[in-house]
PDB file of N, CA and C in Angstrom:
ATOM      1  N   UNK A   1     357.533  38.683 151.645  1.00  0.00           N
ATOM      2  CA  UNK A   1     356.934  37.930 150.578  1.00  0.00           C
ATOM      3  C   UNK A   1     357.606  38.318 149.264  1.00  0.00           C
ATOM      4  N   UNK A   2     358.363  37.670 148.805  1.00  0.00           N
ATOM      5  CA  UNK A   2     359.368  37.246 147.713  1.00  0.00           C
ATOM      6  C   UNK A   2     358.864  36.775 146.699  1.00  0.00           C
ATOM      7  N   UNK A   3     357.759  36.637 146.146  1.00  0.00           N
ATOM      8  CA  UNK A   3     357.474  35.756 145.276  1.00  0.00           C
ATOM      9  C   UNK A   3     357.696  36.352 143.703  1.00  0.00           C
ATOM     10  N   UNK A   4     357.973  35.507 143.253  1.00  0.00           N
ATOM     11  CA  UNK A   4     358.408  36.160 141.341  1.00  0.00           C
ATOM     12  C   UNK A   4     357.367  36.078 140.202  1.00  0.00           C
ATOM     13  N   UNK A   5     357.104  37.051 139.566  1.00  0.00           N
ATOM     14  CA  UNK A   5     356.317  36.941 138.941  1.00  0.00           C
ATOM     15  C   UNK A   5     356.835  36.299 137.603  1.00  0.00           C
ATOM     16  N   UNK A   6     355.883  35.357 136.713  1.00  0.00           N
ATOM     17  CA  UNK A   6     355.906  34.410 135.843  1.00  0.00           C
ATOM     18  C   UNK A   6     354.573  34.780 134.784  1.00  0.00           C
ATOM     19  N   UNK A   7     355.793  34.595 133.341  1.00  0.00           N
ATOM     20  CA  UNK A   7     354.527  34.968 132.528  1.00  0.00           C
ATOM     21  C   UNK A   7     353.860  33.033 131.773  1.00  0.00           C
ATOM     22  N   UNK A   8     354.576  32.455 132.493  1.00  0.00           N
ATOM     23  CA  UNK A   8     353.716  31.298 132.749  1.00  0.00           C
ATOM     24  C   UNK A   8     352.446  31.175 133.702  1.00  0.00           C
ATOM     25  N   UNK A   9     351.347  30.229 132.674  1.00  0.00           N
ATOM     26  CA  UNK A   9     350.123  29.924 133.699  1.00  0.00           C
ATOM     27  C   UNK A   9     350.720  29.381 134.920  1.00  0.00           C
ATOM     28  N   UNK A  10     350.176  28.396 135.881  1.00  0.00           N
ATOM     29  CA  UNK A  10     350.558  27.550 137.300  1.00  0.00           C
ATOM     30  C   UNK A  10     350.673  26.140 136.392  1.00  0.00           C
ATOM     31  N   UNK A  11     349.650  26.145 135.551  1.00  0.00           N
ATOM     32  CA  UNK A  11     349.358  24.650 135.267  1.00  0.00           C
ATOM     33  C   UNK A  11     350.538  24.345 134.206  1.00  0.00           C
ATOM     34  N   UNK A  12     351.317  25.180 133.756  1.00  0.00           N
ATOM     35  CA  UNK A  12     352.683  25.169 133.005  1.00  0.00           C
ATOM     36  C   UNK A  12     353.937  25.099 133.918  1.00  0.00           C
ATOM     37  N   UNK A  13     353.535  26.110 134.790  1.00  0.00           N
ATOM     38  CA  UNK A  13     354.985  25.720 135.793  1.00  0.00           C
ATOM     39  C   UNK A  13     354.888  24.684 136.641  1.00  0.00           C
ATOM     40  N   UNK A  14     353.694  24.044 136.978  1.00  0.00           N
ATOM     41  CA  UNK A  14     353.785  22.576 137.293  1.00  0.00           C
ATOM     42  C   UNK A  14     353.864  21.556 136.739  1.00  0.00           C
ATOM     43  N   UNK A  15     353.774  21.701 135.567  1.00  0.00           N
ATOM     44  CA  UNK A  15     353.800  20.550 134.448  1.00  0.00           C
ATOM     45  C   UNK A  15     352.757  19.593 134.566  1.00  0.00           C
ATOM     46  N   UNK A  16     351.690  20.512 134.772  1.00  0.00           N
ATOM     47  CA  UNK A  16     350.221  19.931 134.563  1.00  0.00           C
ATOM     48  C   UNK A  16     349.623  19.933 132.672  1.00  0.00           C
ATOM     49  N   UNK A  17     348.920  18.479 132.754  1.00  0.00           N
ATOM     50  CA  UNK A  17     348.325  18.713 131.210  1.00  0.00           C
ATOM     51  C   UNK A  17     347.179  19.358 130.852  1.00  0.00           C
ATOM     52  N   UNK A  18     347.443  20.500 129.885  1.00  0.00           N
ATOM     53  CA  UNK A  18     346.137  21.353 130.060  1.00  0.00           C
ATOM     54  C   UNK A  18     346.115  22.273 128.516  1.00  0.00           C
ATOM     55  N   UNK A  19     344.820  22.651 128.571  1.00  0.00           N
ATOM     56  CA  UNK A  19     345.118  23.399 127.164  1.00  0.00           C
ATOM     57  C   UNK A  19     344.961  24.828 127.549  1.00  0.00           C
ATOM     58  N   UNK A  20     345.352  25.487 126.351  1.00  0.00           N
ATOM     59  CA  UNK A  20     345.241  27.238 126.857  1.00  0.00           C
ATOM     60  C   UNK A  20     343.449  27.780 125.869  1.00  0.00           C
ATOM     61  N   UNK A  21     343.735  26.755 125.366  1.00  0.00           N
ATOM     62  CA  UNK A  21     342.390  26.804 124.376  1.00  0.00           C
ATOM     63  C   UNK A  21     341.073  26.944 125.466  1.00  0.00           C
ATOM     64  N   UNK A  22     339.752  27.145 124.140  1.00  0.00           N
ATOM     65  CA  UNK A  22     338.745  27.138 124.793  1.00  0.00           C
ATOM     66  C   UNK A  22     338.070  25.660 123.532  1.00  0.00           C
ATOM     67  N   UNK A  23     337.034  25.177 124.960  1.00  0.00           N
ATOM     68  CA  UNK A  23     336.308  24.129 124.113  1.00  0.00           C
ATOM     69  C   UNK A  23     334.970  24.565 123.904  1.00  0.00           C
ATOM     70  N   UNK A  24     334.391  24.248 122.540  1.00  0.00           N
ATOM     71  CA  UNK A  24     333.348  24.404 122.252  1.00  0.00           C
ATOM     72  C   UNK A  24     332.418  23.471 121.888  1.00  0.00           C
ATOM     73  N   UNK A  25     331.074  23.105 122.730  1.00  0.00           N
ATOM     74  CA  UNK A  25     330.331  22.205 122.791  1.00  0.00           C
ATOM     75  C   UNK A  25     329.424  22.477 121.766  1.00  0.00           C
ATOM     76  N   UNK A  26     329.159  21.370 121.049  1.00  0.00           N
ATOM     77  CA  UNK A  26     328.134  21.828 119.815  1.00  0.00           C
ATOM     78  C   UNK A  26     327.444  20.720 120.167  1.00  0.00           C
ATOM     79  N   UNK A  27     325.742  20.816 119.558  1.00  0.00           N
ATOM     80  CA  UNK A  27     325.179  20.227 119.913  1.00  0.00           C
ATOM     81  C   UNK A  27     324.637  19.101 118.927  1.00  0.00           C
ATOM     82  N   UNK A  28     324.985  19.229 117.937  1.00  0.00           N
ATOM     83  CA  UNK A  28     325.101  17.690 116.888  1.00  0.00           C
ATOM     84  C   UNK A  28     326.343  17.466 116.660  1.00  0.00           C
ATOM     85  N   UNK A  29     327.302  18.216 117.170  1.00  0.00           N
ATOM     86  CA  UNK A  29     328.988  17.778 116.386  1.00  0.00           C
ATOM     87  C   UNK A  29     329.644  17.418 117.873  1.00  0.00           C
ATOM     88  N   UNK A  30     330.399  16.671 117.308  1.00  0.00           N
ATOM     89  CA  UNK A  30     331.658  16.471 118.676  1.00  0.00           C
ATOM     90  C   UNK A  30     332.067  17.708 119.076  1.00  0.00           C
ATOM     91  N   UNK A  31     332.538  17.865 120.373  1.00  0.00           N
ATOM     92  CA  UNK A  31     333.251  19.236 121.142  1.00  0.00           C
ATOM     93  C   UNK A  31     334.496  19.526 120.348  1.00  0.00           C
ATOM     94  N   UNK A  32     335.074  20.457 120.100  1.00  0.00           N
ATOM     95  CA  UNK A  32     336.273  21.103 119.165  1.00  0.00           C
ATOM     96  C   UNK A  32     337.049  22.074 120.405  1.00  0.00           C
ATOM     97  N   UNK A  33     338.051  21.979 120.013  1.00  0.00           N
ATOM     98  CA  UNK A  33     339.289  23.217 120.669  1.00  0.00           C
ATOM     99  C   UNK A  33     339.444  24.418 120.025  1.00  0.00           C
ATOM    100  N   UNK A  34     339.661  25.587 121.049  1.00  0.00           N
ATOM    101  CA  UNK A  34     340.173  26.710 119.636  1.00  0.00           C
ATOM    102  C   UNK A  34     341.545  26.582 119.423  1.00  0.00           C
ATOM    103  N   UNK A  35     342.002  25.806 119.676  1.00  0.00           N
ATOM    104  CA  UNK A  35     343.673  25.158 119.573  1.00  0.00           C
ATOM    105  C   UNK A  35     343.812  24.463 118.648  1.00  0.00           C
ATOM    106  N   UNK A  36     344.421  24.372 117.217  1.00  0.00           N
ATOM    107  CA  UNK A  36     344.245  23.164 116.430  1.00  0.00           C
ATOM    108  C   UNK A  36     345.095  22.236 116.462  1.00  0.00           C
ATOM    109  N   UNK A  37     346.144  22.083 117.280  1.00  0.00           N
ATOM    110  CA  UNK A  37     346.996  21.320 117.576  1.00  0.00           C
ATOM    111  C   UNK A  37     346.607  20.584 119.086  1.00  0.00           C
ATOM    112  N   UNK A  38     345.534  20.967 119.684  1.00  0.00           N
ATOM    113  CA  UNK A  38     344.630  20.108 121.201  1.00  0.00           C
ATOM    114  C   UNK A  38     344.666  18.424 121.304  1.00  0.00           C
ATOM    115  N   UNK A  39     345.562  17.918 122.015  1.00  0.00           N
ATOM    116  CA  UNK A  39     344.960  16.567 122.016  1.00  0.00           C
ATOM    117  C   UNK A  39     344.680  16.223 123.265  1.00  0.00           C
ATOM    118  N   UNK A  40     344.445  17.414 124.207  1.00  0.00           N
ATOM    119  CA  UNK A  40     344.040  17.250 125.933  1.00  0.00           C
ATOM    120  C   UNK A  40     342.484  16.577 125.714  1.00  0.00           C
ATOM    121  N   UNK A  41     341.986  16.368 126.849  1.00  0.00           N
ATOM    122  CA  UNK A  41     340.674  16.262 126.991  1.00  0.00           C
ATOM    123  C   UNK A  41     339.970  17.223 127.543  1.00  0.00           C
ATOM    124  N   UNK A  42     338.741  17.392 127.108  1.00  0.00           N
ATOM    125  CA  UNK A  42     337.955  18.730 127.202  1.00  0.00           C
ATOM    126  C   UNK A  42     338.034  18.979 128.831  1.00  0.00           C
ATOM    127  N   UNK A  43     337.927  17.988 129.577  1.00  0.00           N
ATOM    128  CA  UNK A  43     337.788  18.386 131.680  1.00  0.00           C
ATOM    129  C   UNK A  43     338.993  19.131 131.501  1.00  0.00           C
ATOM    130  N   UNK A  44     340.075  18.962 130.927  1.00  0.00           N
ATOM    131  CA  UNK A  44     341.447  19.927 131.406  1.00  0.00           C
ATOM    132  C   UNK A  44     341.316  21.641 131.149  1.00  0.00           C
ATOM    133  N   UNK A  45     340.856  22.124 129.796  1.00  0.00           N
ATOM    134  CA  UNK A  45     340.353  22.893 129.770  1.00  0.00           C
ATOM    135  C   UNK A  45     339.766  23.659 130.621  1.00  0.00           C
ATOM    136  N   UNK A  46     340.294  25.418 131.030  1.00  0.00           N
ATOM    137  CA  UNK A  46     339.950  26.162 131.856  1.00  0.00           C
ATOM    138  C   UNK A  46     338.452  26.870 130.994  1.00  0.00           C
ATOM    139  N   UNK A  47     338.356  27.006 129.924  1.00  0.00           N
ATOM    140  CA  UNK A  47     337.320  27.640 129.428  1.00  0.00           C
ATOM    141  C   UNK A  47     336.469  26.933 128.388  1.00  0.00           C
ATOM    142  N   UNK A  48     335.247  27.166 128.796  1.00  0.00           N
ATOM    143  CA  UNK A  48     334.365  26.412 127.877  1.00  0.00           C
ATOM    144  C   UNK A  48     333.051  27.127 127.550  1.00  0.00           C
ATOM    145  N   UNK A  49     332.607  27.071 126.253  1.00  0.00           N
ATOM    146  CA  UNK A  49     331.400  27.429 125.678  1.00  0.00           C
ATOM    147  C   UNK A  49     330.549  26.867 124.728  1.00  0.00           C
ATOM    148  N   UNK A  50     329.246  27.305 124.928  1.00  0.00           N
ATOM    149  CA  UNK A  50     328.136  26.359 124.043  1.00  0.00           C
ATOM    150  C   UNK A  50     328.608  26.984 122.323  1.00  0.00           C
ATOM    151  N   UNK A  51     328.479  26.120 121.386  1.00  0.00           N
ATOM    152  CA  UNK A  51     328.822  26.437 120.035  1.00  0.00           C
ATOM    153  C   UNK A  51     327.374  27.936 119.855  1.00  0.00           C
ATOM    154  N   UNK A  52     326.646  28.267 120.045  1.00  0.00           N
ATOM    155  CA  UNK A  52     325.834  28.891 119.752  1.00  0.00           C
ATOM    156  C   UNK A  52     326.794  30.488 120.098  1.00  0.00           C
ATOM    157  N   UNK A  53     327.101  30.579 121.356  1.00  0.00           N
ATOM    158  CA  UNK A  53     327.943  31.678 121.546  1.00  0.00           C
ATOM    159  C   UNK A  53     328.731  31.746 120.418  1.00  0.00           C
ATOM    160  N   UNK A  54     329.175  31.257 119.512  1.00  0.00           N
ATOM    161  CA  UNK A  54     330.393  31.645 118.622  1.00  0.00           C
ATOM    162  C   UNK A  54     329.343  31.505 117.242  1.00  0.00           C
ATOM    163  N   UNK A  55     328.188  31.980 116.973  1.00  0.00           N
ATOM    164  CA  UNK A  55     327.727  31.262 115.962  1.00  0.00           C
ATOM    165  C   UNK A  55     326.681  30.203 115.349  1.00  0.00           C
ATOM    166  N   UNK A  56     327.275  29.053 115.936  1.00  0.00           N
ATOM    167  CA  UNK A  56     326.997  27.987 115.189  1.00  0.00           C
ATOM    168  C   UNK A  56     325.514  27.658 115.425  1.00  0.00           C
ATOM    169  N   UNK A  57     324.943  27.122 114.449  1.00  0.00           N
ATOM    170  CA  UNK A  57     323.354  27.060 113.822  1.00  0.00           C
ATOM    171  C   UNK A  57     323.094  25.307 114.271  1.00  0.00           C
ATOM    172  N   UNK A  58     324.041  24.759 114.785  1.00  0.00           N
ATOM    173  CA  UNK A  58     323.491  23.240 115.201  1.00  0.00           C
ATOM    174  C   UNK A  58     322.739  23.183 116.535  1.00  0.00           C
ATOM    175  N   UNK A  59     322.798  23.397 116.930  1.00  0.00           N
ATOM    176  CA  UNK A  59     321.596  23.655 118.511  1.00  0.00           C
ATOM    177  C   UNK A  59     320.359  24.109 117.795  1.00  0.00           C
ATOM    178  N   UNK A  60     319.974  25.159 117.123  1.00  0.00           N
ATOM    179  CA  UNK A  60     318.478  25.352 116.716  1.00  0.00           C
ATOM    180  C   UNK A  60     317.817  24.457 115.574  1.00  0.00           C
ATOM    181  N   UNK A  61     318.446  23.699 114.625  1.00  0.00           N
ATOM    182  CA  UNK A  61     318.275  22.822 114.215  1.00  0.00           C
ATOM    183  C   UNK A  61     317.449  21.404 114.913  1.00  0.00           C
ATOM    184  N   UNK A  62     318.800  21.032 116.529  1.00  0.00           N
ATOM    185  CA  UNK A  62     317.972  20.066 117.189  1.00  0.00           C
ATOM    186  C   UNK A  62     316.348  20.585 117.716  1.00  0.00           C
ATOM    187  N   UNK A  63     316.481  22.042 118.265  1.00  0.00           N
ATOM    188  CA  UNK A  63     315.545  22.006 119.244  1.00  0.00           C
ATOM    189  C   UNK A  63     314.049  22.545 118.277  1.00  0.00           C
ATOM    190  N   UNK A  64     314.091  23.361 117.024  1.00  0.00           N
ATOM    191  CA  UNK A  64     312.834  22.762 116.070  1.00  0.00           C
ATOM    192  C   UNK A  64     313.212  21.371 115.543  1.00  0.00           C
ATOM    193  N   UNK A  65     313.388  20.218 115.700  1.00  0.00           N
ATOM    194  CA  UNK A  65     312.652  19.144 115.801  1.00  0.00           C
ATOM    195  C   UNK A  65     312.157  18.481 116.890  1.00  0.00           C
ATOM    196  N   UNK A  66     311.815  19.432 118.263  1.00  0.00           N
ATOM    197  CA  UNK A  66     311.628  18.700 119.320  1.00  0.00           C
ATOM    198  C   UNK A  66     310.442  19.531 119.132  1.00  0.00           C
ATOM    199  N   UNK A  67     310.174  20.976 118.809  1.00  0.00           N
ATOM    200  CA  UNK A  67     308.605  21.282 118.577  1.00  0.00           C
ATOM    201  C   UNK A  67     307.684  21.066 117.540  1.00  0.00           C
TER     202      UNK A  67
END
């Protein structure tokens, strides 16, 4: 077993479209990349998180107006 190691992902040495970014779902704002140059779509994306993990105050906003 010969195989070579690559400091490329798979989805680069196949010339798959994908981001290296992570997407972040917010819950009154559109989803964002941590890539600012991203024009993939969020399914390509290997990593994803709710905007609250990083912060962001728009999720508790929606959910006191639901109580």
């Amino acid at each position: 077993m010969n195989e070579v190691m690559s400091i490329q992902c798979r989805e680069c040495r196949s010339g798959l479209d994908h981001c290296h970014g992570t997407v972040i779902h917010h819950v009154r704002y559109r989803s964002e990349c941590t890539e600012d140059d991203c024009t993939t779509p969020e399914v390509v994306h290997t990593f994803s998180v709710d905007c609250e993990a990083v912060g962001c105050q728009c999720g508790q906003s929606a959910a006191q107006a639901v109580i």
